[in-house]
N, C-alpha and C. Protein backbone atom coordinates (compact mmCIF):
# COMPACT_ATOMS: atom_id res chain seq x y z
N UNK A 1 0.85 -1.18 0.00
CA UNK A 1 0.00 0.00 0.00
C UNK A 1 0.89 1.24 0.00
N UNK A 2 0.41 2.29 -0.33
CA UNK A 2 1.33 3.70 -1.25
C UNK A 2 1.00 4.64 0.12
N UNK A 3 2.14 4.73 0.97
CA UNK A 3 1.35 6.37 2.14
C UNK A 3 1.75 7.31 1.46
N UNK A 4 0.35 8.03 1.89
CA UNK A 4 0.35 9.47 1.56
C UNK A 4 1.84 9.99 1.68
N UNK A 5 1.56 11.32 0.22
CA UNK A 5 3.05 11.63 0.66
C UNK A 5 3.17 12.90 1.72
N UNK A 6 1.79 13.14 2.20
CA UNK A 6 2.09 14.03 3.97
C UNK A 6 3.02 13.28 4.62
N UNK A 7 2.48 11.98 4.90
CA UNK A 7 3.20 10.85 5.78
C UNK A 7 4.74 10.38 5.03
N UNK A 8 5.32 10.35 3.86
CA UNK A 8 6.34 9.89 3.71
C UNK A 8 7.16 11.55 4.07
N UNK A 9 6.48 12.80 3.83
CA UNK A 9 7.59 14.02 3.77
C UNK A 9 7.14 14.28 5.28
N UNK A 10 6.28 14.12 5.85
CA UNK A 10 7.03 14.34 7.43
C UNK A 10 8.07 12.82 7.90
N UNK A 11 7.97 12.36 7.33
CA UNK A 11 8.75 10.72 8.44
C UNK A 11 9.66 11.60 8.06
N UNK A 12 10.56 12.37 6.34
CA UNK A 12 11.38 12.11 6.33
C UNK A 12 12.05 13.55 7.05
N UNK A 13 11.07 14.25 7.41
CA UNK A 13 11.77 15.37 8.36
C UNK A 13 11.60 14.89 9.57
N UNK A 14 11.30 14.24 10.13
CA UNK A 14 11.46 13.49 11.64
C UNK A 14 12.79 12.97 11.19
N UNK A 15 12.64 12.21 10.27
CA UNK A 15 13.65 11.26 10.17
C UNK A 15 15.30 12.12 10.36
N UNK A 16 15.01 13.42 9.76
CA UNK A 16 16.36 14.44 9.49
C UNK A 16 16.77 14.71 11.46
N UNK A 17 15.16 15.05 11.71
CA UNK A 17 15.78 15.67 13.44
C UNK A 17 16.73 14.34 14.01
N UNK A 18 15.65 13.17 13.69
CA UNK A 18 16.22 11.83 14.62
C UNK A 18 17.73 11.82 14.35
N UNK A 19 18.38 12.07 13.06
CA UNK A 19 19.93 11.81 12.61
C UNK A 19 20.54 13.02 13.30
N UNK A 20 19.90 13.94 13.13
CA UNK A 20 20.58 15.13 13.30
C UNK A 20 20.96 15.22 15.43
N UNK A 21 20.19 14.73 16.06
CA UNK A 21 20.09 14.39 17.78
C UNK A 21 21.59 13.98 18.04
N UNK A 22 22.48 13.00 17.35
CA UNK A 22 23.90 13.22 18.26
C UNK A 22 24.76 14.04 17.93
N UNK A 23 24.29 14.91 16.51
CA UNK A 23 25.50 16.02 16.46
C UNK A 23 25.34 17.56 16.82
N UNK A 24 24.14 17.33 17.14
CA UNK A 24 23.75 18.78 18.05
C UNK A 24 23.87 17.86 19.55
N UNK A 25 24.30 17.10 19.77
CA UNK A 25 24.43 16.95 21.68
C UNK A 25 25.37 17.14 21.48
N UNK A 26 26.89 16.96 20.12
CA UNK A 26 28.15 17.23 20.01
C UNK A 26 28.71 18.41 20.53
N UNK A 27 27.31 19.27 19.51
CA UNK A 27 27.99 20.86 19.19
C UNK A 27 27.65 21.48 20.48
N UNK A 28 26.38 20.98 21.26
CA UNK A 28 25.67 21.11 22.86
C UNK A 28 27.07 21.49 23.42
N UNK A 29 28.03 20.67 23.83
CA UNK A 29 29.36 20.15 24.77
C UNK A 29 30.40 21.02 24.10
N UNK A 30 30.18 22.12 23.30
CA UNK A 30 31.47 22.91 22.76
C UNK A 30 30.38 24.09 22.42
N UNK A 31 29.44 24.25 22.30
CA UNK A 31 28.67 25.58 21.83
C UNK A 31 27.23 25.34 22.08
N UNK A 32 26.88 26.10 22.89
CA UNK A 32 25.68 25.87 23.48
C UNK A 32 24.36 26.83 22.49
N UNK A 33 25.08 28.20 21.83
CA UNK A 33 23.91 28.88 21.22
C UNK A 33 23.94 27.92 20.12
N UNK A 34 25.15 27.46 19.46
CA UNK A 34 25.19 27.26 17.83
C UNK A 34 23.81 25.75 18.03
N UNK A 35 24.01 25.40 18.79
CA UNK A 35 23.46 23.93 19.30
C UNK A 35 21.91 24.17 19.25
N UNK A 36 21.89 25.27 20.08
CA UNK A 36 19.95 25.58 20.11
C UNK A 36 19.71 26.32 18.90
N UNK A 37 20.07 26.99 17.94
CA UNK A 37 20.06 27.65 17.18
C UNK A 37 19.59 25.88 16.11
N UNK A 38 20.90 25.23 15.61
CA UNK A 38 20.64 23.69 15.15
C UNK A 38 19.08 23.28 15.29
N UNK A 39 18.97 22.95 16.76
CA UNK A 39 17.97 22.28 17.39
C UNK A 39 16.55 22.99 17.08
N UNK A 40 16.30 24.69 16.72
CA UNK A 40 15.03 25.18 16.69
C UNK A 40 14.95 25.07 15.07
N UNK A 41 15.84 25.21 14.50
CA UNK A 41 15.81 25.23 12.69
C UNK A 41 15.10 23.87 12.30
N UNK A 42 15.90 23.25 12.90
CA UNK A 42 15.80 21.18 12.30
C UNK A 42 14.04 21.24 12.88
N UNK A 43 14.05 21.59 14.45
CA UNK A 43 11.98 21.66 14.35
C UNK A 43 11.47 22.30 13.78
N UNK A 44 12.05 23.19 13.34
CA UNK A 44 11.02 24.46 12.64
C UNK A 44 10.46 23.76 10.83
N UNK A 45 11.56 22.56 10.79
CA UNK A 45 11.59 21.89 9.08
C UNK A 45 10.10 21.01 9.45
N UNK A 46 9.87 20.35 10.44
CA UNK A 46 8.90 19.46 10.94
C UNK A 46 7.82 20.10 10.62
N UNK A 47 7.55 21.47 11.70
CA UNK A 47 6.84 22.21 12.22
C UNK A 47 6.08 22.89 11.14
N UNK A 48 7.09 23.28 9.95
CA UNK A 48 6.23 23.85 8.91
C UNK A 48 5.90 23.05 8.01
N UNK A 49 6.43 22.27 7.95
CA UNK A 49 6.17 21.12 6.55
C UNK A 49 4.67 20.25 6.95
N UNK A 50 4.45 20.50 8.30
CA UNK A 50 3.12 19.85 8.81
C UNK A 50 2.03 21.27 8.12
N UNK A 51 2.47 22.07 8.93
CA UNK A 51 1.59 23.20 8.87
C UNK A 51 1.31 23.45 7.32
N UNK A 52 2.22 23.30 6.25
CA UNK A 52 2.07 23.72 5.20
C UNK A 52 0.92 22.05 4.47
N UNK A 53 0.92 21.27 4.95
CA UNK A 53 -0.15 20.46 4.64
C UNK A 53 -1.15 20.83 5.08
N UNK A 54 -1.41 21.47 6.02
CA UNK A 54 -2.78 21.50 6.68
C UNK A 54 -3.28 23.14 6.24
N UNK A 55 -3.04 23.64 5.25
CA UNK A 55 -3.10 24.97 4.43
C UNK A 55 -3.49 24.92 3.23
N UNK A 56 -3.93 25.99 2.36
CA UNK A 56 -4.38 25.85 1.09
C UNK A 56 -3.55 26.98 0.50
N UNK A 57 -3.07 26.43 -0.98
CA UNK A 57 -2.73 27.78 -1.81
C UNK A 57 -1.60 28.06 -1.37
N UNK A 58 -1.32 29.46 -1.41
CA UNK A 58 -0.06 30.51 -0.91
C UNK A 58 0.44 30.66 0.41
N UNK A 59 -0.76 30.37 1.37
CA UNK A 59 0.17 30.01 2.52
C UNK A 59 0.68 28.77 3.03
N UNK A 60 0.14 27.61 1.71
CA UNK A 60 0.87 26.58 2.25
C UNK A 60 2.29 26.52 1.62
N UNK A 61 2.17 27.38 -0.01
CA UNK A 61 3.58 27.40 -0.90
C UNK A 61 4.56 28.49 0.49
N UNK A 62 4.27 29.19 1.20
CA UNK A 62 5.12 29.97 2.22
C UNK A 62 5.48 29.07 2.94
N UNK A 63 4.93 28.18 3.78
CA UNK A 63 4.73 27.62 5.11
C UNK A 63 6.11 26.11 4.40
N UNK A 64 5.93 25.36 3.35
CA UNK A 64 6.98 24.92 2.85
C UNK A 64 8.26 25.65 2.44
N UNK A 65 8.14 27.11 1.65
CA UNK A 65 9.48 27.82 1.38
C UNK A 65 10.34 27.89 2.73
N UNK A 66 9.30 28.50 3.88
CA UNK A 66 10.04 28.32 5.08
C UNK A 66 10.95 26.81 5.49
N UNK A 67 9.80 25.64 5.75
CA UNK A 67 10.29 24.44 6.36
C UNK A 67 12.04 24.32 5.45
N UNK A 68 12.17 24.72 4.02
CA UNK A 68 12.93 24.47 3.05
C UNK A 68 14.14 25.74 3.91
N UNK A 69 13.76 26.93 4.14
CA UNK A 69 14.63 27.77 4.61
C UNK A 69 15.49 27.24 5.82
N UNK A 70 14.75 26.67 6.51
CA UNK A 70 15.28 25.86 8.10
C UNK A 70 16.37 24.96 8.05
N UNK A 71 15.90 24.35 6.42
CA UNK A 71 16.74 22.88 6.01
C UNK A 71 17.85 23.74 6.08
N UNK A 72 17.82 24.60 5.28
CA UNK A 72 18.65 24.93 4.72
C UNK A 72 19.66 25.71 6.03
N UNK A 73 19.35 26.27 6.85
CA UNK A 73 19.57 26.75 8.41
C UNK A 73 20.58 25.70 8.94
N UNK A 74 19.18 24.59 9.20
CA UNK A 74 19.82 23.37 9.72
C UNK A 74 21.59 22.73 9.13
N UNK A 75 21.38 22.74 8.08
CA UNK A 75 22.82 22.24 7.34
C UNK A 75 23.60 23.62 7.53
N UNK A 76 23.66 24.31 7.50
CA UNK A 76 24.72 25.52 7.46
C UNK A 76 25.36 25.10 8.98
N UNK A 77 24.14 24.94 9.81
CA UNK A 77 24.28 24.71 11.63
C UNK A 77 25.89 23.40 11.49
N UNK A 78 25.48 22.81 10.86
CA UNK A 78 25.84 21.43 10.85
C UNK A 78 27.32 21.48 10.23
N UNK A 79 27.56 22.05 9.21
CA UNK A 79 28.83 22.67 8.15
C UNK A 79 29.43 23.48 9.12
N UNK A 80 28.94 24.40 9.59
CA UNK A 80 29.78 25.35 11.17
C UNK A 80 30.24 24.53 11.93
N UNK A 81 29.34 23.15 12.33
CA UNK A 81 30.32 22.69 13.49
C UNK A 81 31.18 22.06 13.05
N UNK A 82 31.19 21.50 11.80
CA UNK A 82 32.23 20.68 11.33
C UNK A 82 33.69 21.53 10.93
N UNK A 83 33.32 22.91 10.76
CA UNK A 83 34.20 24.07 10.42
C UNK A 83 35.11 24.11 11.66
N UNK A 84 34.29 24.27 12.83
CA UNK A 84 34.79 24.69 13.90
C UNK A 84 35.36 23.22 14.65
N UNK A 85 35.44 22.05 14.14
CA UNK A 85 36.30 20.91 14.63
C UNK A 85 35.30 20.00 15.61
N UNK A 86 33.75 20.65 15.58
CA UNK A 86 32.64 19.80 16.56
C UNK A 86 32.62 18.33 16.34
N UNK A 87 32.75 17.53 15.21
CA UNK A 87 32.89 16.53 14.52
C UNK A 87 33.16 16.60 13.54
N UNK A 88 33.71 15.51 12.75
CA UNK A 88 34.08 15.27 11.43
C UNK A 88 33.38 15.72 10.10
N UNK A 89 33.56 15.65 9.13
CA UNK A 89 32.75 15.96 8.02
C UNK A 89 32.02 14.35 7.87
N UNK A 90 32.94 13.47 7.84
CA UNK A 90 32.75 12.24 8.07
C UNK A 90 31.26 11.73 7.95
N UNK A 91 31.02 12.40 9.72
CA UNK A 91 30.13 11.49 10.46
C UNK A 91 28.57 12.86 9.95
N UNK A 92 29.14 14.21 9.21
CA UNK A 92 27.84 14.66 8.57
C UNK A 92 27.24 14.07 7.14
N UNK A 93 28.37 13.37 6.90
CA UNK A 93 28.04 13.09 5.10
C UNK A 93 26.64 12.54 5.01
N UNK A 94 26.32 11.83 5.43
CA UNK A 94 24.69 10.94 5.45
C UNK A 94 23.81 11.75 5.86
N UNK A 95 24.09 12.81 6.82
CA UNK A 95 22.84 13.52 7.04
C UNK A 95 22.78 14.85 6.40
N UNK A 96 23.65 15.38 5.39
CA UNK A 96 23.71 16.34 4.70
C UNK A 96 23.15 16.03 3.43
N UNK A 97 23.40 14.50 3.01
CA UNK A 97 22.89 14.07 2.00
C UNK A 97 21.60 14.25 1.69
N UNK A 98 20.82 13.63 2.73
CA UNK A 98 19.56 13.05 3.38
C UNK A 98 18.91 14.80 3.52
N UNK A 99 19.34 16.12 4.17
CA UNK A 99 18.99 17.15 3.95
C UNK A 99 18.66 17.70 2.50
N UNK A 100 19.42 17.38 1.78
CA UNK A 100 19.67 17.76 -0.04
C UNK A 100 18.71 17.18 -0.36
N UNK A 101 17.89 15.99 -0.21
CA UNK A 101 17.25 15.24 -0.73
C UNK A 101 15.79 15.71 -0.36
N UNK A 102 15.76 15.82 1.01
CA UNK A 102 14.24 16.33 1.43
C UNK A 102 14.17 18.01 0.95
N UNK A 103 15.01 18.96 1.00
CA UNK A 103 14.86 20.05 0.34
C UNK A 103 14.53 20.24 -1.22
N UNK A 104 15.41 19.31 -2.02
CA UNK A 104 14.46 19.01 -3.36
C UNK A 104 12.51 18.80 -3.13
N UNK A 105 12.58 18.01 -2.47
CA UNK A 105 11.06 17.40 -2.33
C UNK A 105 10.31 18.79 -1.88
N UNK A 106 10.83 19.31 -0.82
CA UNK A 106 10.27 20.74 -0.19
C UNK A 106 10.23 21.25 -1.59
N UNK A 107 10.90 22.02 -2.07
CA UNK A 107 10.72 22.85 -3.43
C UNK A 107 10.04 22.25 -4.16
N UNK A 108 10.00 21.06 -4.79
CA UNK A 108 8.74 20.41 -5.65
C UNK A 108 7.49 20.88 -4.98
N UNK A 109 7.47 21.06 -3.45
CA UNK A 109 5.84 20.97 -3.47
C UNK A 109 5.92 22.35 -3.04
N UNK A 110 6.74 23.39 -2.97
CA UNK A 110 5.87 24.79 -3.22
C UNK A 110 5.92 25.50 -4.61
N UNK A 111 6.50 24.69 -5.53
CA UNK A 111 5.45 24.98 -7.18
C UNK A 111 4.60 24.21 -7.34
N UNK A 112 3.81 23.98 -6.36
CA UNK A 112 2.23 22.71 -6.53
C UNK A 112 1.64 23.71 -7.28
């Protein structure tokens, strides 16, 4: 059976926070703003990508440009700590990937 794709594009922004949880406890233990700063972007991708389903029209094409802005937040968060020696590039490669991938999908659905 085919789930909705509400249900496959939020799993896969849950799915981004769930990966993203040990390298913001990283950046937590060496930078505490850069860390909450991480931590409100990566919900804010959840937060709007729900909201922008449950909308019609132009404020749902906003309510996704945003969730897409956060992604995009979120990985910069993530590229800083790796800049600044928080962890490896290494151990971001899979979840930077996995960001690139759901931000395509975000932009597909605010030219619905």
């Amino acid at each position: 059976m085919h789930k909705p794709l509400r249900y496959e594009v939020l799993e896969q922004a849950v799915g981004i926070v769930e990966r993203c949880r040990p390298l913001v406890d990283a950046i937590q233990r060496r930078d505490r703003d850069l860390a909450s700063q991480v931590r409100r972007a990566a919900s804010s991708v959840v937060l709007n990508t729900a909201e922008a389903f449950g909308t019609a029209g132009g404020n749902a094409r906003l309510r996704f440009e945003t969730a897409r802005g956060s992604l995009y937040e979120t990985q910069a968060g993530i590229r800083t700590a790796v800049a600044w020696g928080y962890f490896t590039s290494e151990q971001s490669t899979g979840l930077l990937a996995a960001m690139e991938e759901l931000g395509g999908r975000l932009y597909g659905l605010s030219r619905r």
